[in-house]
Protein backbone atom coordinates (compact mmCIF):
# COMPACT_ATOMS: atom_id res chain seq x y z
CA UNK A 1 105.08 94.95 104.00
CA UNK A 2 105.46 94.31 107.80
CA UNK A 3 105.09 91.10 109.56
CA UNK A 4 103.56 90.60 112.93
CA UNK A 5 104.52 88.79 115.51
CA UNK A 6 101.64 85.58 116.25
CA UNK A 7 100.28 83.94 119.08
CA UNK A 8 100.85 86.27 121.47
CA UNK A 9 97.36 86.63 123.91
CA UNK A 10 94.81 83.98 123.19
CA UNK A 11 91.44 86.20 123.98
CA UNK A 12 89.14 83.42 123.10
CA UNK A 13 88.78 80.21 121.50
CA UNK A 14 87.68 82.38 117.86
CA UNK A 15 90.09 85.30 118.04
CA UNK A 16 93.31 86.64 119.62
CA UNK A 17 95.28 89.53 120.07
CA UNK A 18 98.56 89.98 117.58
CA UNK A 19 101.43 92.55 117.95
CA UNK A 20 101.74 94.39 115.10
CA UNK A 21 104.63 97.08 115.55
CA UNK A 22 105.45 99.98 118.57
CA UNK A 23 102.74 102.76 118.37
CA UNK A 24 105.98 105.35 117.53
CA UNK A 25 106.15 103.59 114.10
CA UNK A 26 103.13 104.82 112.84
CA UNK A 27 102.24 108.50 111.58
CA UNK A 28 99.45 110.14 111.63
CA UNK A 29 97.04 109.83 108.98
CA UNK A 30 98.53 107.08 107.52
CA UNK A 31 97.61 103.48 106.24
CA UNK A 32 100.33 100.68 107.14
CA UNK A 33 99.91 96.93 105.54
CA UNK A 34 100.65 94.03 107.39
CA UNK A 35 101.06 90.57 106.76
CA UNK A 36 99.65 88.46 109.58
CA UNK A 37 99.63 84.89 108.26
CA UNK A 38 97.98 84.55 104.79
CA UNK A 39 96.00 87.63 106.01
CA UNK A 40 96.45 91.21 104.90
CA UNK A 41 95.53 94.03 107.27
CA UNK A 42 95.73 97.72 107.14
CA UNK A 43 96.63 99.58 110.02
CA UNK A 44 95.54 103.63 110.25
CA UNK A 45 96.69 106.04 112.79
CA UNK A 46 94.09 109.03 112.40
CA UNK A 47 93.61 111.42 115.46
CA UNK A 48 95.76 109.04 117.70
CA UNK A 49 93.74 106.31 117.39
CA UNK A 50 94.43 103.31 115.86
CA UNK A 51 92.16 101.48 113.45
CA UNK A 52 92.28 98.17 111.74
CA UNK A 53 90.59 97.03 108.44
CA UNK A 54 91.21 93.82 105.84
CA UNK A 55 93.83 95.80 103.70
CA UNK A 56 92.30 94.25 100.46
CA UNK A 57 89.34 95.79 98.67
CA UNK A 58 85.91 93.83 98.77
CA UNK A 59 85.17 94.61 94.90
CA UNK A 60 87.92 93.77 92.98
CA UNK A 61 91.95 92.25 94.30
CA UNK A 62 93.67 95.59 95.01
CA UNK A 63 95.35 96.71 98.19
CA UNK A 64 93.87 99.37 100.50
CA UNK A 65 96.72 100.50 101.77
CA UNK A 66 97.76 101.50 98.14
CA UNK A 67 94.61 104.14 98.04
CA UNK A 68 93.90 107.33 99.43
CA UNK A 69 92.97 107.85 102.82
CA UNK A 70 91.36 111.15 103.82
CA UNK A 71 89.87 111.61 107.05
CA UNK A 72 88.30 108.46 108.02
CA UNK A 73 87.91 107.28 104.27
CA UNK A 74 89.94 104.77 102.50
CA UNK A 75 89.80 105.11 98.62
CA UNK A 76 90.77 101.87 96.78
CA UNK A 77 93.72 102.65 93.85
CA UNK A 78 92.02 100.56 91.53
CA UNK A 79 88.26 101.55 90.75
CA UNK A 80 88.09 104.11 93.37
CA UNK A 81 85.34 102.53 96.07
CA UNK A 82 85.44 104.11 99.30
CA UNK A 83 85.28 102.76 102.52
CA UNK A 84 84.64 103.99 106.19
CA UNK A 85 87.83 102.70 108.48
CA UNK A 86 85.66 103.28 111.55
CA UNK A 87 82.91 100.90 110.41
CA UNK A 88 84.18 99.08 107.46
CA UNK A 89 80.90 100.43 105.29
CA UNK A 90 80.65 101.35 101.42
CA UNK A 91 80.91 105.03 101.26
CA UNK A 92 81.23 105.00 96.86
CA UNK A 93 80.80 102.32 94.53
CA UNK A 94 81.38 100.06 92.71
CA UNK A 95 81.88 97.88 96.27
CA UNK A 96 78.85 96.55 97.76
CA UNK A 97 80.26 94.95 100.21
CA UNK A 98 81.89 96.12 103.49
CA UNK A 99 85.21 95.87 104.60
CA UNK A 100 86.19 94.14 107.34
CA UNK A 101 87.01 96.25 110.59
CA UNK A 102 88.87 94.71 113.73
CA UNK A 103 89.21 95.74 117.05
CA UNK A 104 92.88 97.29 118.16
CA UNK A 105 94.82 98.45 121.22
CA UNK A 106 97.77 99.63 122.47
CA UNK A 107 99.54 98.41 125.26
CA UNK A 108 102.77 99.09 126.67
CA UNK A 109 103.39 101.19 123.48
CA UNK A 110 102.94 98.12 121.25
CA UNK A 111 99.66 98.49 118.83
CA UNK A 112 97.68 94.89 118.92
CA UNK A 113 94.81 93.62 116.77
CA UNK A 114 92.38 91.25 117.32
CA UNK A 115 91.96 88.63 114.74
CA UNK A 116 89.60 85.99 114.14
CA UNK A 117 90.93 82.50 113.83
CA UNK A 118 90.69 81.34 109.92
C-alpha cells in the first residue's frame, strides 16, 4: 500500500488536490491502492489515462484493487460485483450502489487526485 503525500493544492474549501506517486510508477492496465488518510483509493492507468475510484467495494468490505480489472471494469475479489472506473456505476451484482469516482491529473509527471474533505 502506498501513501500520498497531503495538503498539497487547496482547490476549494470541500476538496483538494493530493500527490499520489510519478506517472512512470504506474503500468498500464493496472489498479494501484493508496492510502490517503483513513481513505482508500484505487488508482488505474488504462489507455494513458489515469482514473481514480474509492478502492473498497460498495457491497460488502473487500478491496478493489484486489479484483480484476479488464478494460474499464473493476471486478471485486470477493462476490464478484463489477464496477465502471470511468463512472463509478454497477455493471454486475450483488452491488447496488456505485463506487465513488474522483477527478485526477497529472502535472509535472506527478499523478494528483482530487479529494473531498471528510
Amino acid at each position: 500500500m502506498i501513501t500520498a503525500e497531503k495538503n498539497i493544492d487547496t482547490v476549494s474549501q470541500n476538496s483538494e488536490w493530493i500527490i499520489l506517486c510519478p506517472i512512470s510508477d504506474l503500468q498500464e492496465d493496472t489498479v494501484v491502492p493508496f492510502e490517503i488518510g483513513d481513505r482508500r483509493v484505487a488508482i488505474y492507468l488504462i489507455d494513458n489515462i489515469v482514473y481514480a475510484t474509492n478502492n473498497v467495494c460498495s457491497h460488502a468490505f473487500a478491496l478493489l484493487s484486489d479484483g480484476w480489472l479488464e478494460g474499464t471494469l473493476i471486478e471485486c475479489p470477493l462476490h464478484g460485483a463489477q464496477f465502471e472506473i470511468t463512472s463509478g456505476e454497477v455493471v454486475q451484482g450483488p452491488a447496488e450502489c456505485p463506487i465513488t469516482v474522483f477527478e485526477t491529473k497529472v502535472e509535472g509527471g506527478q499523478v494528483l487526485v482530487r479529494l473531498p474533505e471528510a
